[in-house]
C-alpha atoms as a PDB file:
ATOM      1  CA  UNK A   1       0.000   0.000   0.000  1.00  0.00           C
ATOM      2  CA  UNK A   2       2.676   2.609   0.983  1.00  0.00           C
ATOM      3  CA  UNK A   3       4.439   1.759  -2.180  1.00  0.00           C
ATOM      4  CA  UNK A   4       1.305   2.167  -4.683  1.00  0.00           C
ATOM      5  CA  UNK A   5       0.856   5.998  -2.756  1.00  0.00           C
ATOM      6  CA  UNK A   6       4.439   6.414  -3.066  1.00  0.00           C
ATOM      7  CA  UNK A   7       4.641   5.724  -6.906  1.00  0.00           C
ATOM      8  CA  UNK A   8       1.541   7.746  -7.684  1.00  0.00           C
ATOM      9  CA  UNK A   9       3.398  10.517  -5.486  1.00  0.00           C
ATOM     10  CA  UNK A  10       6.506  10.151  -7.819  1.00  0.00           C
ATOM     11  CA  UNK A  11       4.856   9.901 -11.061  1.00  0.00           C
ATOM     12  CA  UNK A  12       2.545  12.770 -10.094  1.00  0.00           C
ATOM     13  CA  UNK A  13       5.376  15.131  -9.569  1.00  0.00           C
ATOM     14  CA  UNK A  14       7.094  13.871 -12.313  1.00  0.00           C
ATOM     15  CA  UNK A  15       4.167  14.495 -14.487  1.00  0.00           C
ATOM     16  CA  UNK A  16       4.423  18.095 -13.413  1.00  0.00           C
ATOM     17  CA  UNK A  17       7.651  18.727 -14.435  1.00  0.00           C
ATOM     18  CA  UNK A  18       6.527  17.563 -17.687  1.00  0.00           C
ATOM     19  CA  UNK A  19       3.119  19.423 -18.123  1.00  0.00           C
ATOM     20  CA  UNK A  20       4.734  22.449 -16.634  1.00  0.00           C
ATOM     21  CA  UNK A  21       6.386  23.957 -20.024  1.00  0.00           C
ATOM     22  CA  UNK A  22       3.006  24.050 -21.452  1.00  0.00           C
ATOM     23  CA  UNK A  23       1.696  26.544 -18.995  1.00  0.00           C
ATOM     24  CA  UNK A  24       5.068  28.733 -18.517  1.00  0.00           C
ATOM     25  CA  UNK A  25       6.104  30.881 -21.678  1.00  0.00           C
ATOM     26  CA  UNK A  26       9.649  29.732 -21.798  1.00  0.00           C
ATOM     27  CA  UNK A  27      10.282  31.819 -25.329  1.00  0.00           C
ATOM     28  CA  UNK A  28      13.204  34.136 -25.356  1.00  0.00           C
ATOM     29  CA  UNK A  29      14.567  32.625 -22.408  1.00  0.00           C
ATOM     30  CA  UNK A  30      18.071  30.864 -22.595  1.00  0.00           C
ATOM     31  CA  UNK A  31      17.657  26.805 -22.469  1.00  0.00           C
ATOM     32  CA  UNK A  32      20.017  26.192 -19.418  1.00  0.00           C
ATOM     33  CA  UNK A  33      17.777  29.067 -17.427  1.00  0.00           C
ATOM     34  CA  UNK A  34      14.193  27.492 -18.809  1.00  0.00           C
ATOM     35  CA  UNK A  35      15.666  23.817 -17.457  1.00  0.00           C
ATOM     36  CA  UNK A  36      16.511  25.696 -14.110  1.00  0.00           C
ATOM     37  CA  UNK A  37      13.369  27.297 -13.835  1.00  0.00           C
ATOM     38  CA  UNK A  38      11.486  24.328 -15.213  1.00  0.00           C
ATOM     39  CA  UNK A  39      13.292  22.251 -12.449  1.00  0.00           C
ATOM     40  CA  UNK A  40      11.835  24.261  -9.302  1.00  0.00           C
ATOM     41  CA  UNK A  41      10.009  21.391  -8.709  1.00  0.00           C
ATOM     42  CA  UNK A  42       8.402  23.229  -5.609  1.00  0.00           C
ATOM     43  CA  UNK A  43       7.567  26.667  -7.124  1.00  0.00           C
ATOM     44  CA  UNK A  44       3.764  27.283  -8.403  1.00  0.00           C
ATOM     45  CA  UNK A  45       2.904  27.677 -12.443  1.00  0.00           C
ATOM     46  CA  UNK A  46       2.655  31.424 -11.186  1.00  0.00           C
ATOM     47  CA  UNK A  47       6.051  32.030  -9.939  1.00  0.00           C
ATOM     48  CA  UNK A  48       7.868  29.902 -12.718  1.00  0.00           C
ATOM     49  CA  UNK A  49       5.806  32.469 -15.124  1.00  0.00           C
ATOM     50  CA  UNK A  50       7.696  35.079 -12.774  1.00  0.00           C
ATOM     51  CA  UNK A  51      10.989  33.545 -13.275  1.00  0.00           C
ATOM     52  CA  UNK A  52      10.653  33.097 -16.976  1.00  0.00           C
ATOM     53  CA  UNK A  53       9.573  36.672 -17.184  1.00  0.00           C
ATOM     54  CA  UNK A  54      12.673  38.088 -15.364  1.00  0.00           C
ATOM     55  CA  UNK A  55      15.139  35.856 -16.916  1.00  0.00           C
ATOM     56  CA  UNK A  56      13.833  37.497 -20.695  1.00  0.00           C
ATOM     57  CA  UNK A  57      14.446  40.901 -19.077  1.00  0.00           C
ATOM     58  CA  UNK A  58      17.542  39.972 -17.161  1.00  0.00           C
ATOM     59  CA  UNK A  59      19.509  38.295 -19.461  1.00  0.00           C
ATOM     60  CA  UNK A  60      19.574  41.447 -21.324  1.00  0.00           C
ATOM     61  CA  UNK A  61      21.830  43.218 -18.535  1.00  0.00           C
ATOM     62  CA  UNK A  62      24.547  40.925 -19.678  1.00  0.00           C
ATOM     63  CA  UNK A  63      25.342  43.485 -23.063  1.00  0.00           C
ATOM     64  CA  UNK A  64      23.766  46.382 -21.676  1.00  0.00           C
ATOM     65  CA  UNK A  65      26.702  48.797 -22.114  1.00  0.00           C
ATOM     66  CA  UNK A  66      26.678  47.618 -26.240  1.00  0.00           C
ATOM     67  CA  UNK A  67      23.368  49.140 -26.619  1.00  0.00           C
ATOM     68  CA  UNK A  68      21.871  52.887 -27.523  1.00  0.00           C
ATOM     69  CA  UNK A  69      19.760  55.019 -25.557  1.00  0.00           C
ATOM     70  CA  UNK A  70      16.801  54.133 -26.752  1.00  0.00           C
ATOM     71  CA  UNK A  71      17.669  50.664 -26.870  1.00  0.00           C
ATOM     72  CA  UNK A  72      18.893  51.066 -22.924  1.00  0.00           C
ATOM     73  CA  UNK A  73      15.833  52.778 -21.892  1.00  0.00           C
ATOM     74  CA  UNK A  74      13.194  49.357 -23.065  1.00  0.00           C
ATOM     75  CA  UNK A  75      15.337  47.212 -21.549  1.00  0.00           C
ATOM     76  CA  UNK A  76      15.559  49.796 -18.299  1.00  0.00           C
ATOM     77  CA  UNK A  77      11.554  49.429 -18.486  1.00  0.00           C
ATOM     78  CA  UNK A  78      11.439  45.974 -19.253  1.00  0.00           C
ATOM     79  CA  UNK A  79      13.734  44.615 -16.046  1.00  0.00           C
ATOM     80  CA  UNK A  80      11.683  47.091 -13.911  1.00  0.00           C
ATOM     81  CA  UNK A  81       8.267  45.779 -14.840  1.00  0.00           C
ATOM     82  CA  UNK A  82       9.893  42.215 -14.869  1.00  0.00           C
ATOM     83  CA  UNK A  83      11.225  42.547 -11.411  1.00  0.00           C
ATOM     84  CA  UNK A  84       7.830  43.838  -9.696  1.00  0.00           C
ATOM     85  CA  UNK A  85       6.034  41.376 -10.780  1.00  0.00           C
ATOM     86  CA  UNK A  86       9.159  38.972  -9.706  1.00  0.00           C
ATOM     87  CA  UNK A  87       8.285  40.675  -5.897  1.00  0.00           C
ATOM     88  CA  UNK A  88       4.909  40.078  -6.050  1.00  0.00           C
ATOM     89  CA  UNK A  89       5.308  36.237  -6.204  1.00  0.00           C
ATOM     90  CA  UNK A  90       8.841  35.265  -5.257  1.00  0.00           C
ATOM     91  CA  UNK A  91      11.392  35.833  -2.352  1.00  0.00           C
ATOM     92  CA  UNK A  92      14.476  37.727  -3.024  1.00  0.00           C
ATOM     93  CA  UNK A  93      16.366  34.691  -2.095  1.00  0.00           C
ATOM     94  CA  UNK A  94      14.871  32.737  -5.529  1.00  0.00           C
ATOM     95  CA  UNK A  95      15.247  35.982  -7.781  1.00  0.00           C
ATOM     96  CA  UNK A  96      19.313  36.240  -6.665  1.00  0.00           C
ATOM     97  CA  UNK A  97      19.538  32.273  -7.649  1.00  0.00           C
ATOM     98  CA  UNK A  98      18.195  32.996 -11.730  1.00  0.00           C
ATOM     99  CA  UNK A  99      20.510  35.791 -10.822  1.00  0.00           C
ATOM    100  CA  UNK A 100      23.633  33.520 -10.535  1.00  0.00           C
ATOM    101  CA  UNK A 101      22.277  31.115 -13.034  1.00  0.00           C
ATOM    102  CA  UNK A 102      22.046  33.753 -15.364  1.00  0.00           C
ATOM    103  CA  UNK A 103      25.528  35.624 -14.932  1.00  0.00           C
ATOM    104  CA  UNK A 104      27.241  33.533 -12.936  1.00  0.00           C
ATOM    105  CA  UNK A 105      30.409  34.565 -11.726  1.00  0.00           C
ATOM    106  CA  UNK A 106      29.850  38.076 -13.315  1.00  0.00           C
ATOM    107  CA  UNK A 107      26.878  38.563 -11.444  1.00  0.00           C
ATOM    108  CA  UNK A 108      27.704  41.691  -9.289  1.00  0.00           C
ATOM    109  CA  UNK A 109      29.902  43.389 -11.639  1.00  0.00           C
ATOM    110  CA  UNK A 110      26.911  42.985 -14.429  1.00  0.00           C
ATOM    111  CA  UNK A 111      24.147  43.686 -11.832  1.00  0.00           C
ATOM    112  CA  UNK A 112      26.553  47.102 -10.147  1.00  0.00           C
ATOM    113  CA  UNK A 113      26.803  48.427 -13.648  1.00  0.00           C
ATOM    114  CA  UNK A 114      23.528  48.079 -14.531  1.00  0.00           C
ATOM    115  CA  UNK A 115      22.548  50.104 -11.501  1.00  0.00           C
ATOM    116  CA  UNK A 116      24.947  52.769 -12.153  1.00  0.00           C
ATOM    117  CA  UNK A 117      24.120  53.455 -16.009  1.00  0.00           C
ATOM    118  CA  UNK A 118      20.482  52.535 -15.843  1.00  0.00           C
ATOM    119  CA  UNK A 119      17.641  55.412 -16.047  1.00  0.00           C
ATOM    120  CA  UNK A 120      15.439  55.301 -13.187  1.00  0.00           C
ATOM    121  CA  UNK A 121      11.646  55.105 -14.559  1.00  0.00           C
ATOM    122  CA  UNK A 122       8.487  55.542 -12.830  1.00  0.00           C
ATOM    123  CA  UNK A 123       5.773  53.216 -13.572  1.00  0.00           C
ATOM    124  CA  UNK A 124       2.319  53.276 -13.420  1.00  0.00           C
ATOM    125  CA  UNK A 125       1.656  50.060 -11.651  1.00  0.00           C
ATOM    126  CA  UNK A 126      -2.170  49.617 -13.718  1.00  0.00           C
ATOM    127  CA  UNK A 127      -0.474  49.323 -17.015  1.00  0.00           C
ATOM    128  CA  UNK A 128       1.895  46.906 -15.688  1.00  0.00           C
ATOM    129  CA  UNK A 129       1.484  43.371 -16.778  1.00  0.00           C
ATOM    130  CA  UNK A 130       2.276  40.642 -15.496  1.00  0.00           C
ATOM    131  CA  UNK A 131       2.963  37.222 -17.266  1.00  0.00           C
END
């Protein structure tokens, strides 16, 4: 008996992990980021949606200095909008982990001059939206 409950457990979660790219928007988002995210096995559909949205803005950062103004100032708006709606679901512990997996060892020096070069925009928090 405990091992019938304990395979259905095991299947069911595995059959998560499986469904789960069909409800999470994993285009634009690098493939070794969408397997991390993907792999969460403990994070809701909601929160991987939150992940997969940050990691499209995030992984912008990385040639952020390349880029033109107007260019700098989408992806400025894009990584703001992408990380409040990363707070509304997920701790800042999860959002510093696609963080790493992202940038890896270049993490705080892409992150620092981000911060430093980066327009600060106000948003209007209604006509943000949320994947």
């Amino acid at each position: 008996m405990k091992k019938t409950i304990l395979l259905s457990l095991v299947l069911s979660l595995g059959g998560c992990q499986l469904v789960s790219p069909i409800f999470v928007d994993y285009n634009g988002v690098r493939m070794d980021a969408a397997k991390w995210i993907n792999s969460q096995s403990l994070l809701s559909m909601q929160q991987k949606r939150s992940l997969a949205q940050l990691s499209k803005a995030q992984q912008q950062l990385r040639h952020y200095s390349d880029q033109d103004g107007p260019t700098r100032l989408a992806i400025a708006k894009q990584n703001q909008i992408a990380l409040h709606c990363a707070h509304l679901y997920l701790s800042e512990k999860k959002i510093s982990q696609l963080q790493q997996q992202l940038f890896g060892d270049e993490k705080q020096q892409i992150l620092a001059f981000y911060q430093e070069n980066a327009p600060m925009i106000k948003l209007d928090e209604k006509s943000i939206q949320c994947e």
